[in-house]
C-alpha atoms as a PDB file:
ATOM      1  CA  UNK A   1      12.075 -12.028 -51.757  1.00  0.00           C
ATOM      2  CA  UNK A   2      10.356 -15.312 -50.639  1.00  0.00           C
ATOM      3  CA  UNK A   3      12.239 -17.834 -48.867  1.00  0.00           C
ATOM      4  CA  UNK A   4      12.116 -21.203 -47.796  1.00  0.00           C
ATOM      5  CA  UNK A   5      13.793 -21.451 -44.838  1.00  0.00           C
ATOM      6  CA  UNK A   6      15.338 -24.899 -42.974  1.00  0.00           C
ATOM      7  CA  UNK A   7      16.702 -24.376 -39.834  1.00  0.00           C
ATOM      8  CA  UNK A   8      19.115 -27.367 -38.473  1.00  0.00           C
ATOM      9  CA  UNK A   9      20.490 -27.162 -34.622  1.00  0.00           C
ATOM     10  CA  UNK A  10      23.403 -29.939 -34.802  1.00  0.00           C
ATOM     11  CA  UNK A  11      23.740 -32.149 -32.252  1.00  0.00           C
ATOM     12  CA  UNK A  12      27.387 -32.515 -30.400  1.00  0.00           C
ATOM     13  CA  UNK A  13      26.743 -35.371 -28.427  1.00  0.00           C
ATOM     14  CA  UNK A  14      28.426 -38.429 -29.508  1.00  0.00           C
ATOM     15  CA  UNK A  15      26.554 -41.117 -30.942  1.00  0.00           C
ATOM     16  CA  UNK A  16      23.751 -39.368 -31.470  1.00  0.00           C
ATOM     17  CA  UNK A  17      22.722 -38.132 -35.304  1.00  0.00           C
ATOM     18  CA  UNK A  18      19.258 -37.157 -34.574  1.00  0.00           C
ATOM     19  CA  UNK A  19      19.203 -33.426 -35.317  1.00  0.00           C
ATOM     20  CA  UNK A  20      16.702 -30.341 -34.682  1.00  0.00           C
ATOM     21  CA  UNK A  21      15.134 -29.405 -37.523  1.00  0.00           C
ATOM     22  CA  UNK A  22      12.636 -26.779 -38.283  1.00  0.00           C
ATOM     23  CA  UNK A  23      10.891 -25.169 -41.634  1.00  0.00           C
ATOM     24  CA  UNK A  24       9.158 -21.927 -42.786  1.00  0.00           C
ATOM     25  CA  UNK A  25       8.649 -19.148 -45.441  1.00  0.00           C
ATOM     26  CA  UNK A  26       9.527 -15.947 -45.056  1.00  0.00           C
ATOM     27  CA  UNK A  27       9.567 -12.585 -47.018  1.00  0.00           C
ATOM     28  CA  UNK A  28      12.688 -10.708 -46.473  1.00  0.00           C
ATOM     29  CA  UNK A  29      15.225  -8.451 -48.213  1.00  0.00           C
ATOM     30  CA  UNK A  30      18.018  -9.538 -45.485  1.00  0.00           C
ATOM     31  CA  UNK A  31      18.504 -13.171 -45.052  1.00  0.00           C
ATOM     32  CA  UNK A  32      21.224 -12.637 -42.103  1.00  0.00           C
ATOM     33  CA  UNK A  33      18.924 -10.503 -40.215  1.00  0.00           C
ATOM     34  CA  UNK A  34      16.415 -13.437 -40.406  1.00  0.00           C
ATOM     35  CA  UNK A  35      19.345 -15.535 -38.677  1.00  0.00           C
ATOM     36  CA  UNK A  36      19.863 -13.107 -36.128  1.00  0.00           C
ATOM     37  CA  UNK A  37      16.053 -12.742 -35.365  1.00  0.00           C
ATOM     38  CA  UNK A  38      15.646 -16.369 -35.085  1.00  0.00           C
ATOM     39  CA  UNK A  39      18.508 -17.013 -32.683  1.00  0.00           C
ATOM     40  CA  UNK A  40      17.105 -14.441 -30.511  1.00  0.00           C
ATOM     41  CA  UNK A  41      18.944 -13.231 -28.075  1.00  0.00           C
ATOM     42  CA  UNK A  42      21.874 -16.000 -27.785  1.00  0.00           C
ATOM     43  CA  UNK A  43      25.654 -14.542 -27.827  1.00  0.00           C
ATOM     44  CA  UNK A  44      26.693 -15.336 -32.055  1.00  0.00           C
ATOM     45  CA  UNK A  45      29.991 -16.315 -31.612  1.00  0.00           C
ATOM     46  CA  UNK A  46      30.331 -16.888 -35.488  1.00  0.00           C
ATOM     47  CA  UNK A  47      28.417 -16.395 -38.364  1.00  0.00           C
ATOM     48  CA  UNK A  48      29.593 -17.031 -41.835  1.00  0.00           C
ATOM     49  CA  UNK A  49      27.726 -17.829 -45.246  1.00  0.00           C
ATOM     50  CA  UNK A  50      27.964 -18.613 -49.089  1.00  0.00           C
ATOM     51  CA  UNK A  51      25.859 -19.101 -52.226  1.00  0.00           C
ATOM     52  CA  UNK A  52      25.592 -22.813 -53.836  1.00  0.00           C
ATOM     53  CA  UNK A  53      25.699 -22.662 -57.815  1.00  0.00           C
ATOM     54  CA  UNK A  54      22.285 -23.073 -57.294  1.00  0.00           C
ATOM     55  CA  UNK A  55      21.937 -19.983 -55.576  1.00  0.00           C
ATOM     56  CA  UNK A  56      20.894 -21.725 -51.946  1.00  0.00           C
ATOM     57  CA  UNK A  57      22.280 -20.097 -49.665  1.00  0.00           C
ATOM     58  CA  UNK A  58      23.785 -21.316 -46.441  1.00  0.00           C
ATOM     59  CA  UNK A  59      24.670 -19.699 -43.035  1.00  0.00           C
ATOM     60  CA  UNK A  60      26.957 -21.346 -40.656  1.00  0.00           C
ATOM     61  CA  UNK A  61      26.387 -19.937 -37.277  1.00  0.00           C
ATOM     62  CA  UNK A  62      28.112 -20.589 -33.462  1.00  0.00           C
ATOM     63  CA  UNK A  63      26.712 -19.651 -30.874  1.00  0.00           C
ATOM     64  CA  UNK A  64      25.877 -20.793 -27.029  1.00  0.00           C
ATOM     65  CA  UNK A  65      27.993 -23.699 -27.538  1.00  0.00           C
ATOM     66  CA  UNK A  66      25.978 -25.307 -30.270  1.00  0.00           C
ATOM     67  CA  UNK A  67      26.238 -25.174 -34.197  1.00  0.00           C
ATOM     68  CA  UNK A  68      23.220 -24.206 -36.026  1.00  0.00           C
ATOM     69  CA  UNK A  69      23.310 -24.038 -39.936  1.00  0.00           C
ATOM     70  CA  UNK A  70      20.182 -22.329 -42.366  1.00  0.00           C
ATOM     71  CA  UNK A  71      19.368 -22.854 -45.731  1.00  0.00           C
ATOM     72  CA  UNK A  72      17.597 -20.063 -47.540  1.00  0.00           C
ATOM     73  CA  UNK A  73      16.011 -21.252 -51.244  1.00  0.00           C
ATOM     74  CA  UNK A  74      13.882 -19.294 -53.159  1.00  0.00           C
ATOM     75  CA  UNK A  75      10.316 -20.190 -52.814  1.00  0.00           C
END
């Protein structure tokens, strides 16, 4: 299945609400390995997910001390 893929590092420092954002497309039949690929080798402390009504779906991932989140729509 083709995804469209948004990527969003949060950022923990106070006052700041700039966050790292990044976009692509890929073609995959396992949306979590995608996750794992893209965090490369960082230590995943936590990685959870679920399915909007829409059927977007989200992971919520720790890791190296920083939050990252992914939304996966169908392109």
């Amino acid at each position: 299945m083709l995804y469209e893929v948004m990527h969003e590092i949060q950022n923990s420092c106070g006052n700041n609400q700039k966050r790292d954002m990044t976009f692509t497309e890929v073609e995959t039949d396992s949306p979590e390995q995608v996750v794992r690929q893209m965090l490369g080798n960082q230590i995943i402390d936590e990685i959870t997910s679920e399915t909007d009504k829409d059927g977007q779906l989200t992971f919520y991932v720790s890791c190296s001390g920083l939050r990252h989140r992914f939304f996966f729509s169908e392109a």
